[in-house]
Protein backbone atom coordinates (compact mmCIF):
# COMPACT_ATOMS: atom_id res chain seq x y z
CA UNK A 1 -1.82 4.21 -9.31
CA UNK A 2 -0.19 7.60 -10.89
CA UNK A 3 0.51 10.50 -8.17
CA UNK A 4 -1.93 13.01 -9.18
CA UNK A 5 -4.26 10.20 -8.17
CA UNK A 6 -2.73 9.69 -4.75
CA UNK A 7 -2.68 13.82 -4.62
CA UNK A 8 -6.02 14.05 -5.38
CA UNK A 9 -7.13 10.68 -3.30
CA UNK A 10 -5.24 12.37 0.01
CA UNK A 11 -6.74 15.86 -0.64
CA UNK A 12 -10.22 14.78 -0.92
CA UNK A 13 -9.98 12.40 2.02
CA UNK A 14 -9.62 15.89 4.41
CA UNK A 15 -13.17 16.64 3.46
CA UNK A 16 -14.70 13.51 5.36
CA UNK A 17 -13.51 12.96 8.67
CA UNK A 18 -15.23 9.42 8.40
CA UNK A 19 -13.03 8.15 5.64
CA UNK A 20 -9.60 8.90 7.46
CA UNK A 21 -8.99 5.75 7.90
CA UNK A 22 -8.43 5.29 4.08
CA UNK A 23 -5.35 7.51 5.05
CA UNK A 24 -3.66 4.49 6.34
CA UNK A 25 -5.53 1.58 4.38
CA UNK A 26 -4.57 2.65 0.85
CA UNK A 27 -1.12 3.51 1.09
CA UNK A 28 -0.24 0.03 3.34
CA UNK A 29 -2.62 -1.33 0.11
CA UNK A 30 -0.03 0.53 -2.41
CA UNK A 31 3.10 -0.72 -1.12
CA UNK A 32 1.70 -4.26 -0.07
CA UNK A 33 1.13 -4.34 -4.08
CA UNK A 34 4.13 -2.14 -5.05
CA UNK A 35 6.04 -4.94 -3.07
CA UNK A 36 4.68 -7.87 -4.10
CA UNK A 37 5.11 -7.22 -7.90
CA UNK A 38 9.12 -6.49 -7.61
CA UNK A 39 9.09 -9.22 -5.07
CA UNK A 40 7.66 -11.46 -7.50
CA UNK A 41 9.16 -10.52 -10.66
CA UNK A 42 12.69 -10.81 -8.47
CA UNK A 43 11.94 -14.26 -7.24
CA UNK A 44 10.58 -15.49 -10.92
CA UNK A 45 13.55 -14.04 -13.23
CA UNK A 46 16.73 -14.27 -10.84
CA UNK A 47 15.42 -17.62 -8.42
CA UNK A 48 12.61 -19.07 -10.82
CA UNK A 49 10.54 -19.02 -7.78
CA UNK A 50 7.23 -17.75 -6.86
CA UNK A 51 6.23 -16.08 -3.28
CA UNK A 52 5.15 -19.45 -1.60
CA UNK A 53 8.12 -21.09 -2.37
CA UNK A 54 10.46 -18.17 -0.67
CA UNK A 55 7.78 -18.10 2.41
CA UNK A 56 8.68 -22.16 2.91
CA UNK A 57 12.17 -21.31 3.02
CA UNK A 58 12.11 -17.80 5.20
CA UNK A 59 9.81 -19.97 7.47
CA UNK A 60 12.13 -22.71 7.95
CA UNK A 61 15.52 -20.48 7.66
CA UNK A 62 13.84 -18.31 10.52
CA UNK A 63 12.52 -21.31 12.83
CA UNK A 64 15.08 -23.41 13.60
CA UNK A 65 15.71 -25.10 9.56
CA UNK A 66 13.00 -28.28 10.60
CA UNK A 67 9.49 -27.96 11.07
CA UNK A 68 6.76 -30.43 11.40
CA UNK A 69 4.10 -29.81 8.26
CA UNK A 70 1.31 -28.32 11.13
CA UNK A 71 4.39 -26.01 12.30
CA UNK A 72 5.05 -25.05 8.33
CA UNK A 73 1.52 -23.96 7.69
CA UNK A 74 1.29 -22.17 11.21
CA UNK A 75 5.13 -20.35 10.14
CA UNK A 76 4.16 -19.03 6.19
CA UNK A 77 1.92 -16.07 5.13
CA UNK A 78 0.41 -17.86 1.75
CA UNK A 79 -2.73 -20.20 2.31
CA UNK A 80 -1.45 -23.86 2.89
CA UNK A 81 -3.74 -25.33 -0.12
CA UNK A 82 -0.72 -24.99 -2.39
CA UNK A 83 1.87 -26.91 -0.16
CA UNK A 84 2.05 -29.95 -1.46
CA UNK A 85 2.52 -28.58 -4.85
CA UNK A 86 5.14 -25.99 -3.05
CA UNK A 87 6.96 -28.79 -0.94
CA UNK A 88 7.61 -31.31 -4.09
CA UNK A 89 8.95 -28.54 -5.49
CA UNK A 90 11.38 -27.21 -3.58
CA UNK A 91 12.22 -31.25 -2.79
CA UNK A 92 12.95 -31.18 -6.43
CA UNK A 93 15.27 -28.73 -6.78
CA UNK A 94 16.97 -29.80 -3.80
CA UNK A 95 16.44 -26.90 -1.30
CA UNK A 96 14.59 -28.75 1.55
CA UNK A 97 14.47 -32.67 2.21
CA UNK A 98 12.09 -34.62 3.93
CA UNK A 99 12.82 -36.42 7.25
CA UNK A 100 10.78 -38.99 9.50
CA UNK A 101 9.60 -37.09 12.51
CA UNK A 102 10.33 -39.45 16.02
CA UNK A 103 7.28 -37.47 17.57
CA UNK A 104 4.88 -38.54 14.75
CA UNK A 105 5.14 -41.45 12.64
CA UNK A 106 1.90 -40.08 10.49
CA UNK A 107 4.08 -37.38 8.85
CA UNK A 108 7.45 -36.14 8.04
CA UNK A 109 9.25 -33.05 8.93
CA UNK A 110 10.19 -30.41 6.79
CA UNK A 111 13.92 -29.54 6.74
CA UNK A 112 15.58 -26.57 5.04
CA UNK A 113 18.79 -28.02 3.26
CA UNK A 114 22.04 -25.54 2.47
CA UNK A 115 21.52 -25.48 -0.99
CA UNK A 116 18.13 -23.82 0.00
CA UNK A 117 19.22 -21.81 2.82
CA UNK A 118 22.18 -20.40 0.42
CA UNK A 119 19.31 -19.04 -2.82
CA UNK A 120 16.85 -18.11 0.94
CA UNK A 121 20.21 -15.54 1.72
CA UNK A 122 20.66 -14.43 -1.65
CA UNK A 123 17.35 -13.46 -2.68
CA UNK A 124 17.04 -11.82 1.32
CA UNK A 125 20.36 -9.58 -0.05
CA UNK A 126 18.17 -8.71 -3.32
CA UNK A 127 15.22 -7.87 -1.20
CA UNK A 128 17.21 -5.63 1.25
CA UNK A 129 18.89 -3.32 -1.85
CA UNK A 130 15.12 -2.94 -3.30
CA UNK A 131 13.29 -2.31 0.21
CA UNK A 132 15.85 0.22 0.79
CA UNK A 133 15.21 1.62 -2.49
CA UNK A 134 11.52 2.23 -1.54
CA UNK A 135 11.90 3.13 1.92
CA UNK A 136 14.95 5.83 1.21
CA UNK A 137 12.20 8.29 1.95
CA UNK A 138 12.41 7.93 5.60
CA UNK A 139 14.06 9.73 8.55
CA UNK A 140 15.67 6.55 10.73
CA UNK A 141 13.36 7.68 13.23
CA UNK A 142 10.45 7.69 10.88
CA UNK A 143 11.38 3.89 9.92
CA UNK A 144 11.83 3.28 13.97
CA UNK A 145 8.07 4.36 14.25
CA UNK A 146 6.77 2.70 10.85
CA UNK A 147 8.41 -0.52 12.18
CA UNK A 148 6.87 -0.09 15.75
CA UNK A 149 3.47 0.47 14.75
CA UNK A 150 3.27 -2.19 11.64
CA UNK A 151 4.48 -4.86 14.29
CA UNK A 152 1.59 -3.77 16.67
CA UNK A 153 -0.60 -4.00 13.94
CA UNK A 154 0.56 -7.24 12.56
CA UNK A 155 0.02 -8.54 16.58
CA UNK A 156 -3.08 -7.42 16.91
CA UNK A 157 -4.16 -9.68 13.21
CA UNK A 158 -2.87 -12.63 14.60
């Protein structure tokens, strides 16, 4: 979306006091999308991953390296229909390893191996320099407020 849109999108939302809360909705809509295409095109040039494979790995990296499959899906953003697909992957390329779970014969735990854990950290360095990049805007006490009131948010969705 071009500027003089957003301009133009902003002004005319002052007019209707019942659309104000498109003031907030589109512009966490903008950068949700503004993120997810860099974060994408990062992960799929530099990692030759995709979103769902990085949320396996931040999920595991970030929750102890070894969850149970139920754990996984409750732990990731993306739906779970694609883990399967997601897990064999990642198997494959020797980032995580399956291991038999003591508490559940049925199924086998999901464990985040170094080799995964070491591309996890380097794409989490790549994602710092270009978050920075878009967030450069912002008075450290503006980002200390942003980050307070997107975690109550986020909260109140779960």
């Amino acid at each position: 979306m071009e500027k003089r849109y957003i301009e133009k999108f902003f002004d005319n939302m002052k007019q209707k006091e019942e659309y104000d809360i498109f003031n907030i909705s589109l512009p966490i809509t903008l950068i949700y999308k503004h993120n997810y295409n860099k974060n994408e095109q990062l992960f799929k040039q530099k990692y030759n991953l995709i979103h769902s494979d990085l949320d396996v790995l931040a999920a595991l990296y970030f929750n102890g390296k070894q969850l149970s499959p139920t754990e996984l899906y409750s732990a990731i953003i993306f739906s779970s229909g694609g883990m399967t697909k997601v897990l064999k992957k990642l198997k494959a390329l020797g980032y995580i390893s399956r291991q038999e779970n003591i508490h559940d014969k049925r199924s086998k735990l999901v464990k985040l191996e170094k080799k995964g854990e070491e591309v996890l950290l380097s794409c989490l360095d790549d994602l710092i320099e270009q978050k920075n990049e878009t967030y450069k805007s912002l008075t450290k006490e503006e980002m200390d407020s942003l980050k307070k009131i997107l975690k109550k948010i986020s909260i109140n969705l779960s």
